[in-house]
C-alpha atoms as a PDB file:
ATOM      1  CA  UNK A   1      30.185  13.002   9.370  1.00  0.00           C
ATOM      2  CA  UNK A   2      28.468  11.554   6.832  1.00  0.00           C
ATOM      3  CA  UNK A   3      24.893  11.259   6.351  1.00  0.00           C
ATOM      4  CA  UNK A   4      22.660   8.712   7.441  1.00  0.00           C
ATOM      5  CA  UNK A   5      21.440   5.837   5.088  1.00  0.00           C
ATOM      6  CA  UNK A   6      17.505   5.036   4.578  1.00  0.00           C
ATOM      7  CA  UNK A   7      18.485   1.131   5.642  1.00  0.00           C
ATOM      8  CA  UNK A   8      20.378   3.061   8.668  1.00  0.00           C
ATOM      9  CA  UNK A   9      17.283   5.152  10.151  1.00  0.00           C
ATOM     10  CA  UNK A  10      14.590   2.564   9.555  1.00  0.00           C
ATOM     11  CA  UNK A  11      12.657   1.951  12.617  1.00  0.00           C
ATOM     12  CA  UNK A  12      11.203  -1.253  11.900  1.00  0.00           C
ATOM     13  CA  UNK A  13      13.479  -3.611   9.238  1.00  0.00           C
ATOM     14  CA  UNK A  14      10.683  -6.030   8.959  1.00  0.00           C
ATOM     15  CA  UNK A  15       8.055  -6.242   5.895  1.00  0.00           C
ATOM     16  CA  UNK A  16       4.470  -6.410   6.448  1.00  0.00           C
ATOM     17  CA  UNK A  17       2.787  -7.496   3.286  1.00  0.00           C
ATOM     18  CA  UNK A  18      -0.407  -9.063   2.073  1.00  0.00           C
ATOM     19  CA  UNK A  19      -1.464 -10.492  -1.131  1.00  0.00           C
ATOM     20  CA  UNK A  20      -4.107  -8.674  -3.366  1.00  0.00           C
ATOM     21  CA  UNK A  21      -7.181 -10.569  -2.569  1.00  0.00           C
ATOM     22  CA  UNK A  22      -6.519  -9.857   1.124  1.00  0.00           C
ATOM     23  CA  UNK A  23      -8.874  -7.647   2.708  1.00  0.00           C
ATOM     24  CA  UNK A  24      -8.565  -4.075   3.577  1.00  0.00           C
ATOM     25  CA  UNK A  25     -10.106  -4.726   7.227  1.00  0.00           C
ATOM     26  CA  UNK A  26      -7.383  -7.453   7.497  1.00  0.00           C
ATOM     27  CA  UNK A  27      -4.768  -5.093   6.427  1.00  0.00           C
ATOM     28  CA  UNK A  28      -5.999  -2.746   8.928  1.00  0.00           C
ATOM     29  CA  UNK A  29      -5.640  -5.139  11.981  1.00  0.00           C
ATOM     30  CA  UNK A  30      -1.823  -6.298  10.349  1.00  0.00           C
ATOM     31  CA  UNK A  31      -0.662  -3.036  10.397  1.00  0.00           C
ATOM     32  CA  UNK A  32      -2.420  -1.826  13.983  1.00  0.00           C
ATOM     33  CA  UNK A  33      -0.893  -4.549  15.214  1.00  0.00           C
ATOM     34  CA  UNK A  34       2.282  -3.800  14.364  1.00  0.00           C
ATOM     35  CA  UNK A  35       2.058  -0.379  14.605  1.00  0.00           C
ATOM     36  CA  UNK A  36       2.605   0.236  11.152  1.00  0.00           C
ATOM     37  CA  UNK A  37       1.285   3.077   8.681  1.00  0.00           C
ATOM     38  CA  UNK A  38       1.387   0.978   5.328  1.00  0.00           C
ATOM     39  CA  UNK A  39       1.735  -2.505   4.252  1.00  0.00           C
ATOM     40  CA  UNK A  40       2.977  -4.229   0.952  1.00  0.00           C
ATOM     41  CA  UNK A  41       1.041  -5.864  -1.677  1.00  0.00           C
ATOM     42  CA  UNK A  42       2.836  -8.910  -2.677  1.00  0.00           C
ATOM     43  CA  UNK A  43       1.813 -11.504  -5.604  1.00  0.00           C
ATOM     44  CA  UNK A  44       1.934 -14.755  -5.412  1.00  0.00           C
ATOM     45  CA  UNK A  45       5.411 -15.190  -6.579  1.00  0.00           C
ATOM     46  CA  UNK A  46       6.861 -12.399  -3.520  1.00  0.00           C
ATOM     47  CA  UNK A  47       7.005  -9.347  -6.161  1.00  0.00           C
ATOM     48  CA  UNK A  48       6.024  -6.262  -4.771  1.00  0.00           C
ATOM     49  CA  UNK A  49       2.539  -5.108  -6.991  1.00  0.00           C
ATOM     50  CA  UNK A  50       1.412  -2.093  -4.455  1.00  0.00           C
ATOM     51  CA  UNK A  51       1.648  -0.755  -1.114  1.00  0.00           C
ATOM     52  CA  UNK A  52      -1.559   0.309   1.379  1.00  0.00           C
ATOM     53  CA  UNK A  53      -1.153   3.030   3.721  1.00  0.00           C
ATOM     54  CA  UNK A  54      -3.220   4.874   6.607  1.00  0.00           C
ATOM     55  CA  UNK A  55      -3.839   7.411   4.237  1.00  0.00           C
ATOM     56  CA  UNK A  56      -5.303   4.864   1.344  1.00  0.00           C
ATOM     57  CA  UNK A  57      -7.418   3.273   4.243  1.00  0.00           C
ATOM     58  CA  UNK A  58      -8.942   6.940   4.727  1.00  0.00           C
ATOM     59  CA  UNK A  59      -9.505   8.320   1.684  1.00  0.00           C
ATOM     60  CA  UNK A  60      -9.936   5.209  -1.074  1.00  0.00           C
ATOM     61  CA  UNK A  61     -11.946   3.585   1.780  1.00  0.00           C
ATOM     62  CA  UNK A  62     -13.737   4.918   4.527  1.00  0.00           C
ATOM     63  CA  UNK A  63     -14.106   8.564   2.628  1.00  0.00           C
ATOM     64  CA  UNK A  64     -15.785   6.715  -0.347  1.00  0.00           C
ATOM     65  CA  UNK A  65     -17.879   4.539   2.246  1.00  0.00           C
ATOM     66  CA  UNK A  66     -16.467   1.123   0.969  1.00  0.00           C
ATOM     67  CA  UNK A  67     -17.010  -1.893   3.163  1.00  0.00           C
ATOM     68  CA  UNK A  68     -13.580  -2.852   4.465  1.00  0.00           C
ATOM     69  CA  UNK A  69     -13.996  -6.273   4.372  1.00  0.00           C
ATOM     70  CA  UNK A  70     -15.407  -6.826   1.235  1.00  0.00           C
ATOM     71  CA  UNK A  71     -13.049  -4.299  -0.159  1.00  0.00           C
ATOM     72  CA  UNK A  72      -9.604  -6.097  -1.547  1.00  0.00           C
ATOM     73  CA  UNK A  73      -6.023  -4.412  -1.216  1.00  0.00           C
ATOM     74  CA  UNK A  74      -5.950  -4.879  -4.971  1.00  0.00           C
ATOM     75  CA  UNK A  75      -8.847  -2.273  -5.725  1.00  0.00           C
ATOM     76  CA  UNK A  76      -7.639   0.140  -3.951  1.00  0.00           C
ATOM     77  CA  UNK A  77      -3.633  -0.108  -3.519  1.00  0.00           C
ATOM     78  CA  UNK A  78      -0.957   2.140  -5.145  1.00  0.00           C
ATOM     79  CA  UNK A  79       0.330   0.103  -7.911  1.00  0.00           C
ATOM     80  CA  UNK A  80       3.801  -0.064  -8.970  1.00  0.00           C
ATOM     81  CA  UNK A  81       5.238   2.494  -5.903  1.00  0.00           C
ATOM     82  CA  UNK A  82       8.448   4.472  -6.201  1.00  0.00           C
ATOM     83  CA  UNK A  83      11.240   2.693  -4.069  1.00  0.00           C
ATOM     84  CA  UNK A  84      14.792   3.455  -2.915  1.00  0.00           C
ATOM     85  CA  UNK A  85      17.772   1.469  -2.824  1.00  0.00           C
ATOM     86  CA  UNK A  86      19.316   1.050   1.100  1.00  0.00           C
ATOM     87  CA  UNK A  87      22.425   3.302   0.356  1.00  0.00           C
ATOM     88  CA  UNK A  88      20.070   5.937  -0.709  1.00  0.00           C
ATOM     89  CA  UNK A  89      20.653   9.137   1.560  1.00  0.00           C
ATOM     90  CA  UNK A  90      17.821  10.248   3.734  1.00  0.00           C
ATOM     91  CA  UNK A  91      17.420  13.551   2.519  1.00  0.00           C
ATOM     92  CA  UNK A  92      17.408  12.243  -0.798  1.00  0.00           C
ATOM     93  CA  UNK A  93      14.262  10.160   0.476  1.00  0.00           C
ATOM     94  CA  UNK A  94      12.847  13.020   2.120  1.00  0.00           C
ATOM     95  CA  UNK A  95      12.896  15.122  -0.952  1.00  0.00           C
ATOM     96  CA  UNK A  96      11.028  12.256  -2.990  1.00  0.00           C
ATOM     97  CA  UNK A  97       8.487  11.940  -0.609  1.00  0.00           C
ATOM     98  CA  UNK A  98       8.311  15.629  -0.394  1.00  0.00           C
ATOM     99  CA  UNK A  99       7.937  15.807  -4.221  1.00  0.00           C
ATOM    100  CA  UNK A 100       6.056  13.106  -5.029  1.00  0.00           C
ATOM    101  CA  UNK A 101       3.645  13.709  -2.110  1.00  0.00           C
ATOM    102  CA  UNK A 102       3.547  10.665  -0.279  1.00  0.00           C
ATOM    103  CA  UNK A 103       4.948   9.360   3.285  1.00  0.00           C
ATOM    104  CA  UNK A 104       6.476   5.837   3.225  1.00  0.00           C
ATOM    105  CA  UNK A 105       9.198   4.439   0.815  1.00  0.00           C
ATOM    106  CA  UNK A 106       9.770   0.813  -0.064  1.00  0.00           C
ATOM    107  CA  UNK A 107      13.875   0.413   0.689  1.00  0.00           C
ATOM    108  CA  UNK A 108      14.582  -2.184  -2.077  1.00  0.00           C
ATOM    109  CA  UNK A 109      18.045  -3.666  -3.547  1.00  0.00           C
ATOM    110  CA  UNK A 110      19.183  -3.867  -6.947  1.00  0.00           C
ATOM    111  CA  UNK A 111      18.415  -7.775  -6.412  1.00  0.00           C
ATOM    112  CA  UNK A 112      14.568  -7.099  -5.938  1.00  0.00           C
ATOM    113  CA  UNK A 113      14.906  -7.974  -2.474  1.00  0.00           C
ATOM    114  CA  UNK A 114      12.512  -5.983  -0.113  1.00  0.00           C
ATOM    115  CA  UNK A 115      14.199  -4.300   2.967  1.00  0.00           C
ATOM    116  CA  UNK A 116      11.650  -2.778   4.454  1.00  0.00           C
ATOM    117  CA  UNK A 117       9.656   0.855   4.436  1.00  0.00           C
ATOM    118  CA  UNK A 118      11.196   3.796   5.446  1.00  0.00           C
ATOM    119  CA  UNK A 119       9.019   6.464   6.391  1.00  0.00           C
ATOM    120  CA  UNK A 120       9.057  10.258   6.929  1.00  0.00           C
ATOM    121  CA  UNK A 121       9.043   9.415  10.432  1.00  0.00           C
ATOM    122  CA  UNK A 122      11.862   7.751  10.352  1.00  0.00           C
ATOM    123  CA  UNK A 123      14.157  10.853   9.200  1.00  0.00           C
ATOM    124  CA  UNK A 124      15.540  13.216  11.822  1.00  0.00           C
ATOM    125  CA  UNK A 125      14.544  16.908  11.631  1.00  0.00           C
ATOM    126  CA  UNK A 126      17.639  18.113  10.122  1.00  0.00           C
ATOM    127  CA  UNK A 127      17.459  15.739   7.167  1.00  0.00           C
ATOM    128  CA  UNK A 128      13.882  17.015   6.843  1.00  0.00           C
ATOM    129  CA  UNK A 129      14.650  20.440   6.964  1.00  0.00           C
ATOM    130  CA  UNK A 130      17.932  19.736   4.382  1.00  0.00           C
ATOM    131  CA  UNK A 131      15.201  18.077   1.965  1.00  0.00           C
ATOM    132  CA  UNK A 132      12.950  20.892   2.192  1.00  0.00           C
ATOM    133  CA  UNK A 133      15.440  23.372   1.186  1.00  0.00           C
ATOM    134  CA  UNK A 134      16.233  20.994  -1.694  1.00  0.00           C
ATOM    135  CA  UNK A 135      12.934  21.197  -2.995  1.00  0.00           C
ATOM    136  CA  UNK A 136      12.209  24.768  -2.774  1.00  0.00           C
ATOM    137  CA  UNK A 137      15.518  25.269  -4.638  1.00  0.00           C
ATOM    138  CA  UNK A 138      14.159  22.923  -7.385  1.00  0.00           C
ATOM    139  CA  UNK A 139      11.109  24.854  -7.373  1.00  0.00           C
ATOM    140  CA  UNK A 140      12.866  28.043  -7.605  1.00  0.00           C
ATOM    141  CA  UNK A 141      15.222  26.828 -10.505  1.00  0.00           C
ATOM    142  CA  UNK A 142      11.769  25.021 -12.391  1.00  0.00           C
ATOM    143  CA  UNK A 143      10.376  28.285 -12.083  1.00  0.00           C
ATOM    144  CA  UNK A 144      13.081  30.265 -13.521  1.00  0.00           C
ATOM    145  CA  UNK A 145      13.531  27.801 -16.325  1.00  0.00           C
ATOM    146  CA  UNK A 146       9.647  28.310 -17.136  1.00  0.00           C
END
């Protein structure tokens, strides 16, 4: 059986995206509303510039005591975020996010067209636990290289 793609496990296939100048208190009530842990920052012209997530809210935000509505998703977005192509395996996904410390993944084709977000949560436990032993290996051969 072969494994499962990231386009294949994503829960939600739709895109929730803002522009920059949006605020983060509207961002907030797009993504409770949908249920969502990050949005996209999109410029005028539909390229992806950044993605917000929960954890941006939390700590660029709320920890720094920023007003929300006055704050813009430009400020305080990730610029530029790592993405996958759909045919890219999960555990491949996993491992990035694993790597690279973060939780959601824009899915993106070689076209530039946005699929959607796949997120940790959207990988089964064995694909987790198959990424984890693929970083710890990476570690382990890192370390012995020096």
């Amino acid at each position: 059986m072969s494994e499962r793609t990231v386009v294949q496990s994503m829960a939600q296939r739709h895109v929730l995206s803002l522009g920059p100048q949006a605020s983060v208190y509207e961002a907030a009530c797009v993504m409770t509303r949908a249920n969502c842990g990050s949005v996209l920052v999109l410029d005028a012209a539909g390229n992806m510039v950044g993605i917000v997530t929960e954890r941006d809210l939390m700590t660029r935000v709320l920890a720094k005591g920023l007003d929300p509505q006055a704050t813009r998703l430009g400020s305080i977005m990730t610029p530029a975020p790592q993405t996958v192509g759909p045919e890219t395996r999960v555990s491949d996904a996993v491992l990035i996010m694993i790597e690279r410390g973060f939780r959601h993944l824009p899915v993106v084709t070689a076209t530039g067209r946005i699929v959607g977000v796949f997120s940790v949560r959207d990988a089964l436990p064995r694909e987790i636990g198959t990424a984890v032993s693929m970083a710890e290996f990476n570690d382990r051969i890192n370390d012995a290289l020096g």
